[in-house]
Protein backbone atom coordinates (compact mmCIF):
# COMPACT_ATOMS: atom_id res chain seq x y z
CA UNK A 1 -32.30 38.01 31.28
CA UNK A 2 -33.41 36.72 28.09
CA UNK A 3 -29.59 36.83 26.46
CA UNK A 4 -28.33 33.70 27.58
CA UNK A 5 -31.10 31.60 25.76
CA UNK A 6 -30.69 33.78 22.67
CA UNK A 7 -26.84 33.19 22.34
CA UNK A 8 -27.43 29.34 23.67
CA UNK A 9 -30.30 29.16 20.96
CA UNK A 10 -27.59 30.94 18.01
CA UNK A 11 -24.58 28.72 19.41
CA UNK A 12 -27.31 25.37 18.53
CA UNK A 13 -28.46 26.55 14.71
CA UNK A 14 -24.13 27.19 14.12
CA UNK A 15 -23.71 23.74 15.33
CA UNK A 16 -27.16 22.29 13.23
CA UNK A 17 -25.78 24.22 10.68
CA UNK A 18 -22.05 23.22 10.89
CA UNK A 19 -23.33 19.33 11.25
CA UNK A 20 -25.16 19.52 8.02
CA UNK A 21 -22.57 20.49 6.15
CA UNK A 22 -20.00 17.91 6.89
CA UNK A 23 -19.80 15.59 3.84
CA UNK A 24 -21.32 12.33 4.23
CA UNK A 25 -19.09 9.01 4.80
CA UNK A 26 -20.01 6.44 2.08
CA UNK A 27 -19.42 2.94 2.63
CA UNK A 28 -17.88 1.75 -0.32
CA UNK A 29 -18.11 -1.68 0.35
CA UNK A 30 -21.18 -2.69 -1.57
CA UNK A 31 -20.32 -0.33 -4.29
CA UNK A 32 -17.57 -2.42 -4.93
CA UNK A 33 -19.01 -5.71 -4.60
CA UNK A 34 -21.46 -4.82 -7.17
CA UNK A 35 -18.84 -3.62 -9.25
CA UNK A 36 -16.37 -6.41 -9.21
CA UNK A 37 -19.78 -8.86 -9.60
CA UNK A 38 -20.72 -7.04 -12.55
CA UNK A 39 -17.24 -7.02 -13.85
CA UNK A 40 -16.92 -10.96 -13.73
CA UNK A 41 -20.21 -11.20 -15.52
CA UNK A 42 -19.36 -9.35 -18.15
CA UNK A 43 -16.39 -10.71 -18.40
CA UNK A 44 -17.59 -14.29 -18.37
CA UNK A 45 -14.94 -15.22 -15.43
CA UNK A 46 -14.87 -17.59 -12.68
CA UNK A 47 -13.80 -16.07 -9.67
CA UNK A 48 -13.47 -17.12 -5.92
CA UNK A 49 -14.40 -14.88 -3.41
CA UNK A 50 -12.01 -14.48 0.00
CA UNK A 51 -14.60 -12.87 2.20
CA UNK A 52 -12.58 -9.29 2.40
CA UNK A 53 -13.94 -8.35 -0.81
CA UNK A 54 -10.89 -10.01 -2.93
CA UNK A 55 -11.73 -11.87 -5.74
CA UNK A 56 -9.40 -14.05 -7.46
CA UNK A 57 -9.24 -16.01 -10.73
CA UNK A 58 -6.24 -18.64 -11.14
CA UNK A 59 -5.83 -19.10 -15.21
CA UNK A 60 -2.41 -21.16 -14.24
CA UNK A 61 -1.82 -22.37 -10.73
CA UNK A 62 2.14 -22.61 -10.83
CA UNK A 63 3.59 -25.58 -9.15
CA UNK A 64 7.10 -23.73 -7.90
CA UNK A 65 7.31 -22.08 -4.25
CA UNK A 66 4.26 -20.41 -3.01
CA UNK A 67 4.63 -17.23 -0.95
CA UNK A 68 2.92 -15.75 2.34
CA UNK A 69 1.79 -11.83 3.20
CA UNK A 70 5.47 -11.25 4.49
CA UNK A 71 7.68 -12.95 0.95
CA UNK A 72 9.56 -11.30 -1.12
CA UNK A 73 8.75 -12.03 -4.76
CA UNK A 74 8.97 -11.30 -8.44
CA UNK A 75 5.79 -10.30 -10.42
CA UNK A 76 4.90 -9.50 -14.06
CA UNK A 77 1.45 -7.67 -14.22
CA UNK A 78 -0.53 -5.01 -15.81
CA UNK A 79 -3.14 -3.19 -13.73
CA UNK A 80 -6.44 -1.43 -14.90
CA UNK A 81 -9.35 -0.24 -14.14
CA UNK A 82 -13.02 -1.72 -14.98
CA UNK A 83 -13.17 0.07 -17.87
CA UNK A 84 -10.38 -1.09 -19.41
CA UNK A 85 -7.86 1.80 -18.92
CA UNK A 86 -4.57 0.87 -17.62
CA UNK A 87 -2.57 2.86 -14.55
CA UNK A 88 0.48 0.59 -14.79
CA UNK A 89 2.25 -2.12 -16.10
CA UNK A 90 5.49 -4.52 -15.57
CA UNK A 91 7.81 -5.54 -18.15
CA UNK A 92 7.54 -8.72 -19.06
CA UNK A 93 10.59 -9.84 -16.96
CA UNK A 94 8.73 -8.15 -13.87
CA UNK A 95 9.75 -6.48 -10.77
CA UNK A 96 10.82 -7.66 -7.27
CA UNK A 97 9.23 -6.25 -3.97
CA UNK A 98 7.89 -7.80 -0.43
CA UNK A 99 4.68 -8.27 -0.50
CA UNK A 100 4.22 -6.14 3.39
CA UNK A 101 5.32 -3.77 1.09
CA UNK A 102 2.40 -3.35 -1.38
CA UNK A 103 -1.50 -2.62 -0.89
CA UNK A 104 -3.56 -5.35 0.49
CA UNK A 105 -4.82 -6.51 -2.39
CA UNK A 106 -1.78 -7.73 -3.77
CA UNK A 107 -0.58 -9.07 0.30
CA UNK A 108 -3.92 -11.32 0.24
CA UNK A 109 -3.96 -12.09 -3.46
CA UNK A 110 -0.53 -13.31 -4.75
CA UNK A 111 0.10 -16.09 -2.31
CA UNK A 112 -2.74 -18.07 -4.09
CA UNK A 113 -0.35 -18.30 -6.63
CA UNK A 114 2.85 -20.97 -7.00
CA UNK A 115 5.85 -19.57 -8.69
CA UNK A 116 4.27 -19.68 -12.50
CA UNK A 117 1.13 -19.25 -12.10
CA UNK A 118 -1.24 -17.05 -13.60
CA UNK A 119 -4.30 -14.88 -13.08
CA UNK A 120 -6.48 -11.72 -11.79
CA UNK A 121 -6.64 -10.13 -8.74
CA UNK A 122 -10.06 -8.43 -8.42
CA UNK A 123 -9.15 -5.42 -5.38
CA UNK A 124 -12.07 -3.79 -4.10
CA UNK A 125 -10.48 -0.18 -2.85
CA UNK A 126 -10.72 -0.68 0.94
CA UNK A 127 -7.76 -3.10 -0.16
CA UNK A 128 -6.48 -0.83 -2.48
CA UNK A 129 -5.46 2.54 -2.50
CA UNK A 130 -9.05 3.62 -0.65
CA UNK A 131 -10.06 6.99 -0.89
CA UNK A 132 -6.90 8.15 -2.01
CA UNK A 133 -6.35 9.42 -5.82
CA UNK A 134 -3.23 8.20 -7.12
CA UNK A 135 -1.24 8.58 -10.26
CA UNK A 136 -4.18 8.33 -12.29
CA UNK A 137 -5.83 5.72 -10.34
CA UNK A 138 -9.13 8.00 -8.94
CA UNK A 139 -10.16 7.53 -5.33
CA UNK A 140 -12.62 4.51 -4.39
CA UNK A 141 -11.08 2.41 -7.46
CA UNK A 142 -11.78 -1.00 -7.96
CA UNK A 143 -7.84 -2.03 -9.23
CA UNK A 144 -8.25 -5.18 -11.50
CA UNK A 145 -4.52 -6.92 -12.22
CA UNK A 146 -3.21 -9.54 -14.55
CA UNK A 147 -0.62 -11.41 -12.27
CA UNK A 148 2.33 -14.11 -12.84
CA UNK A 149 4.09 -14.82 -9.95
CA UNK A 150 7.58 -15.28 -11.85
CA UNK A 151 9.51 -16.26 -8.56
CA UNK A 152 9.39 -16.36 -4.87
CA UNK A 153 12.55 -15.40 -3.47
């Protein structure tokens, strides 16, 4: 009579126990806002925010074409990390892609930009590569690029 609780009561602690050992989901959302904030102070920038967590700084606003989430354009830049190391780079004459094409980041970012203008694109990684670790970019990044929007074609 009294197996039925015992196994019930064994079946509970392997589920307590299996629960606690699931790894925690962390919101990286504030972690990146700090980090982006931190990274525009110390780098004494003036940035606009976009409410998804994209930041934005527009050295040169171009006065050619400007493109939407869904152009196809051509883009010199050098991506990096906040501390400085870089994961990629363009040459100078850039490369061609459509934007529904690339992370978020870049979708949202570039069309502030008219064809010649310059600036940063401050990605917090929900709009980047997320928690995904990719060629040497590490998982939760915040991707920081230097941008000119060459052409919109």
């Amino acid at each position: 009579p009294g197996a039925i609780p015992a196994i019930t009561f064994i079946l509970f602690l392997l589920l307590v126990m299996f629960n606690s050992c699931k790894k925690e989901e962390v919101d990286y959302t504030q972690i990146d806002e700090d980090i982006i904030a931190q990274y525009i102070t110390d780098n004494n920038l003036t940035a606009t925010a976009t409410g998804t967590g994209l930041y934005y700084v527009i050295d040169s606003p171009g006065a050619g074409a400007q493109p939407n989430s869904q152009s196809t354009v051509r883009v010199a830049y050098k991506g990096y990390l906040t501390n400085g190391s870089v994961f990629d780079e363009s040459a100078s004459a850039g490369i061609s892609f459509s934007l529904n094409s690339v992370i978020q980041g870049w979708q949202e970012g570039i069309p502030y930009f008219k064809e010649g203008g310059s600036g940063i694109l401050l990605i917090p990684s929900a709009l980047g590569y997320g928690s995904q670790a990719t060629s040497g970019i590490p998982a939760n990044s915040v991707l920081i690029f230097d941008v000119t929007l060459i052409d919109v074609l």
